[in-house]
C-alpha atoms as a PDB file:
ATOM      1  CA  UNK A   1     -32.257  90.597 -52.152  1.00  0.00           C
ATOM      2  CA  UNK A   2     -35.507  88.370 -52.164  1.00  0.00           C
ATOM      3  CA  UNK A   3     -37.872  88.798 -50.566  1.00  0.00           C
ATOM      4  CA  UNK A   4     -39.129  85.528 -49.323  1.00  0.00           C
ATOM      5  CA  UNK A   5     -42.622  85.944 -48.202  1.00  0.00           C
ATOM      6  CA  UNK A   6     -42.976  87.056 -52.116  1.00  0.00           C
ATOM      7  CA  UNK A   7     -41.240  84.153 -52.953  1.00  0.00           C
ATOM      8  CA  UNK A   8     -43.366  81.811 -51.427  1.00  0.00           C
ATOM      9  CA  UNK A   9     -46.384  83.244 -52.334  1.00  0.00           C
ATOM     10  CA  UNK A  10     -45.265  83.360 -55.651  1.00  0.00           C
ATOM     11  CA  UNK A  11     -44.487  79.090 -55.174  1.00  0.00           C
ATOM     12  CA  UNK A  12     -47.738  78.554 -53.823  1.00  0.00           C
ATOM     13  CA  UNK A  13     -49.834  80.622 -56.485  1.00  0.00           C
ATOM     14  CA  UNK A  14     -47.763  78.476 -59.107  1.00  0.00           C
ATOM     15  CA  UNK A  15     -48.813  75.562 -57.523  1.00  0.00           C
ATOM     16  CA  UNK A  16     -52.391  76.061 -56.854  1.00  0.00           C
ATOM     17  CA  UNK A  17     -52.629  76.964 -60.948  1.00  0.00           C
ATOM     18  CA  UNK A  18     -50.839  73.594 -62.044  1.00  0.00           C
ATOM     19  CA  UNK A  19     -53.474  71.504 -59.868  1.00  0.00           C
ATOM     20  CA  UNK A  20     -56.456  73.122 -61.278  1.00  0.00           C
ATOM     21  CA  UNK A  21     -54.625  72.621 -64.699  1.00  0.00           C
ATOM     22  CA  UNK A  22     -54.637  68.968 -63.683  1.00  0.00           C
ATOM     23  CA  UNK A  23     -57.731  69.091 -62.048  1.00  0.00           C
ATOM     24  CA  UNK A  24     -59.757  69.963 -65.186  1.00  0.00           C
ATOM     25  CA  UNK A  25     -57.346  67.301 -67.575  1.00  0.00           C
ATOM     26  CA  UNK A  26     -58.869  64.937 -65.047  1.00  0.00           C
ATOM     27  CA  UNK A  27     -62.259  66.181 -65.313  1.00  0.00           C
ATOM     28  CA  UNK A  28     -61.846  66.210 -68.835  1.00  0.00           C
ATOM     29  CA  UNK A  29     -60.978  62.766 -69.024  1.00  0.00           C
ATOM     30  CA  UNK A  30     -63.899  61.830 -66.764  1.00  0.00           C
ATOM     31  CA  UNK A  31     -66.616  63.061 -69.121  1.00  0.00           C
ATOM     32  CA  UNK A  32     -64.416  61.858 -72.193  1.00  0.00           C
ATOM     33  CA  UNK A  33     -62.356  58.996 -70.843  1.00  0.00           C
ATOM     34  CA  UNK A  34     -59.555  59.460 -73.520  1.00  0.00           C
ATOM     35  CA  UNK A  35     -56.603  59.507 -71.843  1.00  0.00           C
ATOM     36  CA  UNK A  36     -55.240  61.749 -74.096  1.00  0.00           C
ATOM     37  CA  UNK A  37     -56.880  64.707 -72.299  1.00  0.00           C
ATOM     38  CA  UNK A  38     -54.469  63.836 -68.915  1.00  0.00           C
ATOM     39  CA  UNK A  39     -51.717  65.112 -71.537  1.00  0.00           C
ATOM     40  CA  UNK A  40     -49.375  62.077 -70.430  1.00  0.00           C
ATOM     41  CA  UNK A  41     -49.817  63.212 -66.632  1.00  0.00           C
ATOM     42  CA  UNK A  42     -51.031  60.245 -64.565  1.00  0.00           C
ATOM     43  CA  UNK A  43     -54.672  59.878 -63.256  1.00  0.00           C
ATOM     44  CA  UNK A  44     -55.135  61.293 -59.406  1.00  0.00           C
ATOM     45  CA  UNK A  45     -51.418  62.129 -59.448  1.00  0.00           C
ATOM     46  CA  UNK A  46     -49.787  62.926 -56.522  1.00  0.00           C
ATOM     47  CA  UNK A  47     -47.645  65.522 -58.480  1.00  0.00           C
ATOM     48  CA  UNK A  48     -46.514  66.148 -62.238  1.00  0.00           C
ATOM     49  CA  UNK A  49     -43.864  64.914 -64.569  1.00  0.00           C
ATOM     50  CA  UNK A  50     -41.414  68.109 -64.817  1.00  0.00           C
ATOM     51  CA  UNK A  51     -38.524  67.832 -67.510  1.00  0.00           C
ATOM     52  CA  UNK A  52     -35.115  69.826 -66.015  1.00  0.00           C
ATOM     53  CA  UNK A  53     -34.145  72.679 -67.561  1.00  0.00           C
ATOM     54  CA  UNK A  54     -30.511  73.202 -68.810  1.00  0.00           C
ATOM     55  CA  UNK A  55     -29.221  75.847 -66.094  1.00  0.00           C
ATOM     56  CA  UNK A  56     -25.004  76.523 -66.395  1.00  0.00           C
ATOM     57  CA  UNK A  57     -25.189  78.381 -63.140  1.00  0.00           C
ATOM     58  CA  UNK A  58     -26.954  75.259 -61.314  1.00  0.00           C
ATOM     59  CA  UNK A  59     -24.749  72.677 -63.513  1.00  0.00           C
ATOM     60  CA  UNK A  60     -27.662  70.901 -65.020  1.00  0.00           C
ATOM     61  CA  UNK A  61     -28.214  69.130 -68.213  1.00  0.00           C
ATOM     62  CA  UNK A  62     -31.866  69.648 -68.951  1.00  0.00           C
ATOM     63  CA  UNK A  63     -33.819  67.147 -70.462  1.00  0.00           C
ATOM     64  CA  UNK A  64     -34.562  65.114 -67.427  1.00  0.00           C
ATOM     65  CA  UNK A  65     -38.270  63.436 -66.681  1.00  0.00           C
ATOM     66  CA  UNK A  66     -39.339  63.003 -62.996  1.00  0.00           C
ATOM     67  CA  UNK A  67     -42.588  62.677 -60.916  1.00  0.00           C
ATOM     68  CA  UNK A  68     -42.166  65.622 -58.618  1.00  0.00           C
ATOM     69  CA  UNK A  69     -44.440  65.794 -55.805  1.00  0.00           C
ATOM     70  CA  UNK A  70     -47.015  68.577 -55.475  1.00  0.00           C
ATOM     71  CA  UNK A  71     -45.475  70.334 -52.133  1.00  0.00           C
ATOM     72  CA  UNK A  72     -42.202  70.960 -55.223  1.00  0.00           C
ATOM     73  CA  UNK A  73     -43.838  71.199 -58.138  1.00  0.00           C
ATOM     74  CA  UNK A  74     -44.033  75.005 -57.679  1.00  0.00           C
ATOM     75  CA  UNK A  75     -41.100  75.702 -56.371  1.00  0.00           C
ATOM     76  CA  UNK A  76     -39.182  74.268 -59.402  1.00  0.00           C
ATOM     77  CA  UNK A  77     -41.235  76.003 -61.713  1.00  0.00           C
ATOM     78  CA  UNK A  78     -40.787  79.263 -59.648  1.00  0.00           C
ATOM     79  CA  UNK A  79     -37.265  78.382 -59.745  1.00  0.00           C
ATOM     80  CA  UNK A  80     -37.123  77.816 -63.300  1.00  0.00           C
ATOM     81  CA  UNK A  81     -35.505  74.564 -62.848  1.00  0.00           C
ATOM     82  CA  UNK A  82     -37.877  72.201 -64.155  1.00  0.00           C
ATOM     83  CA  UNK A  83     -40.810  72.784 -66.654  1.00  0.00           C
ATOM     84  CA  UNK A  84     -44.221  70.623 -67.373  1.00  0.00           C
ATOM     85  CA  UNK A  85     -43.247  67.774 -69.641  1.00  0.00           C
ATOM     86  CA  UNK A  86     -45.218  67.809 -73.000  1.00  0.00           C
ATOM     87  CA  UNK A  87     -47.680  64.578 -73.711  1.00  0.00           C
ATOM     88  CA  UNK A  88     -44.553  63.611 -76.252  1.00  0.00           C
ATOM     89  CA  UNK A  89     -41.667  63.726 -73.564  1.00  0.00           C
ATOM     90  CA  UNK A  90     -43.875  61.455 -71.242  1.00  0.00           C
ATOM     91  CA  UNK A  91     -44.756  59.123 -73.338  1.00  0.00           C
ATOM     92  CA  UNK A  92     -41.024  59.097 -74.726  1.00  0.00           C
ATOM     93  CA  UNK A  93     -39.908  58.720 -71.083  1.00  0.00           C
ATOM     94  CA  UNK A  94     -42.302  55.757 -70.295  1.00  0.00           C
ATOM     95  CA  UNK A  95     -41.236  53.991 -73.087  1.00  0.00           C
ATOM     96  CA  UNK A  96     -37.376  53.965 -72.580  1.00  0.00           C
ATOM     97  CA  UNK A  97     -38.605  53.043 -68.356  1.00  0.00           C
ATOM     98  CA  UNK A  98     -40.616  49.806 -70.496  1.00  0.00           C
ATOM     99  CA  UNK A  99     -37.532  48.925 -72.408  1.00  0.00           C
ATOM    100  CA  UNK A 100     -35.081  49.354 -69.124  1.00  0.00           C
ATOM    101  CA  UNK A 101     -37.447  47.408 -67.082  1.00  0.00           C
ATOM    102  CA  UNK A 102     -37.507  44.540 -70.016  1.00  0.00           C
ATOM    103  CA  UNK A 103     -33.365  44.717 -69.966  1.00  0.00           C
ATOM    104  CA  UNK A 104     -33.439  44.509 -66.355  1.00  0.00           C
ATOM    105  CA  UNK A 105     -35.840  41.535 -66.541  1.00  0.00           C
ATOM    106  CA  UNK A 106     -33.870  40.057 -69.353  1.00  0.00           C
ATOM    107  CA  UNK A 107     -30.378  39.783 -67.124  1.00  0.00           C
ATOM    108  CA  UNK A 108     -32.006  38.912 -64.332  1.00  0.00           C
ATOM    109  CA  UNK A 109     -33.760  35.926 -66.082  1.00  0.00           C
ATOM    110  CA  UNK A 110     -29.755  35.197 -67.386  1.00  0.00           C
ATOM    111  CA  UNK A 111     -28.412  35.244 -63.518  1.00  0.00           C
ATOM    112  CA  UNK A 112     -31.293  33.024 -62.480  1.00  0.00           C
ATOM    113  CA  UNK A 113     -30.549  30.433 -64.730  1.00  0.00           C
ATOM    114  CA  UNK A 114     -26.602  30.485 -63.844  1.00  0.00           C
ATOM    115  CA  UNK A 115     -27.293  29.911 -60.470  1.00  0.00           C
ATOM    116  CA  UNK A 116     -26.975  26.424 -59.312  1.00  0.00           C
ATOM    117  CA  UNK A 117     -27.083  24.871 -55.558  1.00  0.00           C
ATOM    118  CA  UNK A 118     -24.378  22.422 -55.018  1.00  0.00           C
ATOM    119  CA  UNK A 119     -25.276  19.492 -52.962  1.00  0.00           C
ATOM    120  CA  UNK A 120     -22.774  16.550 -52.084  1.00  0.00           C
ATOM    121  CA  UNK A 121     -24.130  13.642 -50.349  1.00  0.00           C
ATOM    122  CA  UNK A 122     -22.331  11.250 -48.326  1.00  0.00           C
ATOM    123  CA  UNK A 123     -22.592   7.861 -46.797  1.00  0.00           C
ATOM    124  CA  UNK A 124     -24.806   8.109 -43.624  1.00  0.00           C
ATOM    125  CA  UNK A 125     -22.105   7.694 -40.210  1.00  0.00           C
ATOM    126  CA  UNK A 126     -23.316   4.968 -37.930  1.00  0.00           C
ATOM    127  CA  UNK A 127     -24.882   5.708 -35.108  1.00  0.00           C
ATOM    128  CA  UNK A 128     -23.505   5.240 -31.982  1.00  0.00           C
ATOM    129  CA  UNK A 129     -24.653   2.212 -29.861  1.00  0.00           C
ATOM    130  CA  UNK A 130     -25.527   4.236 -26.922  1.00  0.00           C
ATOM    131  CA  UNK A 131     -23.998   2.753 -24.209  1.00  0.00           C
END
C-alpha cells in the first residue's frame, strides 16, 4: 500500500527541483542570452516539455512531446510516466508542429480557393402602384 502523504511529498519535492532546474536555464540565458542554455524548454514557461514513457501496464507508446503544466509535471515524473525531453526531442518536435502547421495552411489555402458564392440575378418585379 502507498502511502499517500509520502507520495505527495515525494510529487511536490520533484517539482520544486525541476523549477529551480528551469529557473537557473533561465538565469543562465539571462546573463548569456543563448537560447541554447533553456535546453529547448520555453522562456518563463508555465511548465516543461515531458516525452511519455513506454509503460505496457498503462498501455502507452512512449515517445510522446507535450507542454505539461507545472501543478503535473511532478506527478508524471513521480509516476514515471513522462520524462524531461532532451534539447534534440524539442527541437525535433517543433519542427514536425512547423511542417503540420504549413500542411494545414497549405489545404486550407486549397479549400479557400474552391469556394465560390453563387449569385443569380433577376429582372427587378414592378412595383405595385399603391392604390
Amino acid at each position: 500500500m502507498i502511502d499517500i502523504n509520502s507520495y505527495w511529498t515525494r510529487v511536490k519535492t520533484k517539482e520544486k527541483a525541476e523549477r529551480e532546474g528551469q529557473a537557473a536555464r533561465e538565469q543562465k540565458y539571462a546573463l548569456t542570452g543563448n537560447v541554447a542554455d533553456l535546453e529547448g524548454q520555453d522562456l518563463h514557461a508555465h511548465g516543461l516539455f515531458l516525452i511519455t514513457l513506454q509503460n505496457e501496464e498503462r498501455g502507452t507508446e512512449g515517445g510522446g512531446i507535450s507542454s505539461i503544466p507545472w501543478k503535473y509535471v511532478g506527478q508524471r515524473l513521480q509516476d514515471r510516466t513522462h520524462r524531461v525531453a532532451t534539447l534534440a526531442e524539442i527541437t525535433l518536435f517543433r519542427e514536425q508542429m512547423q511542417e503540420h502547421a504549413s500542411s494545414l495552411r497549405a489545404t486550407e489555402d486549397r479549400l479557400n480557393s474552391r469556394r465560390s458564392i453563387s449569385v443569380s440575378l433577376s429582372e427587378p418585379s414592378p412595383r405595385g402602384t399603391g392604390a
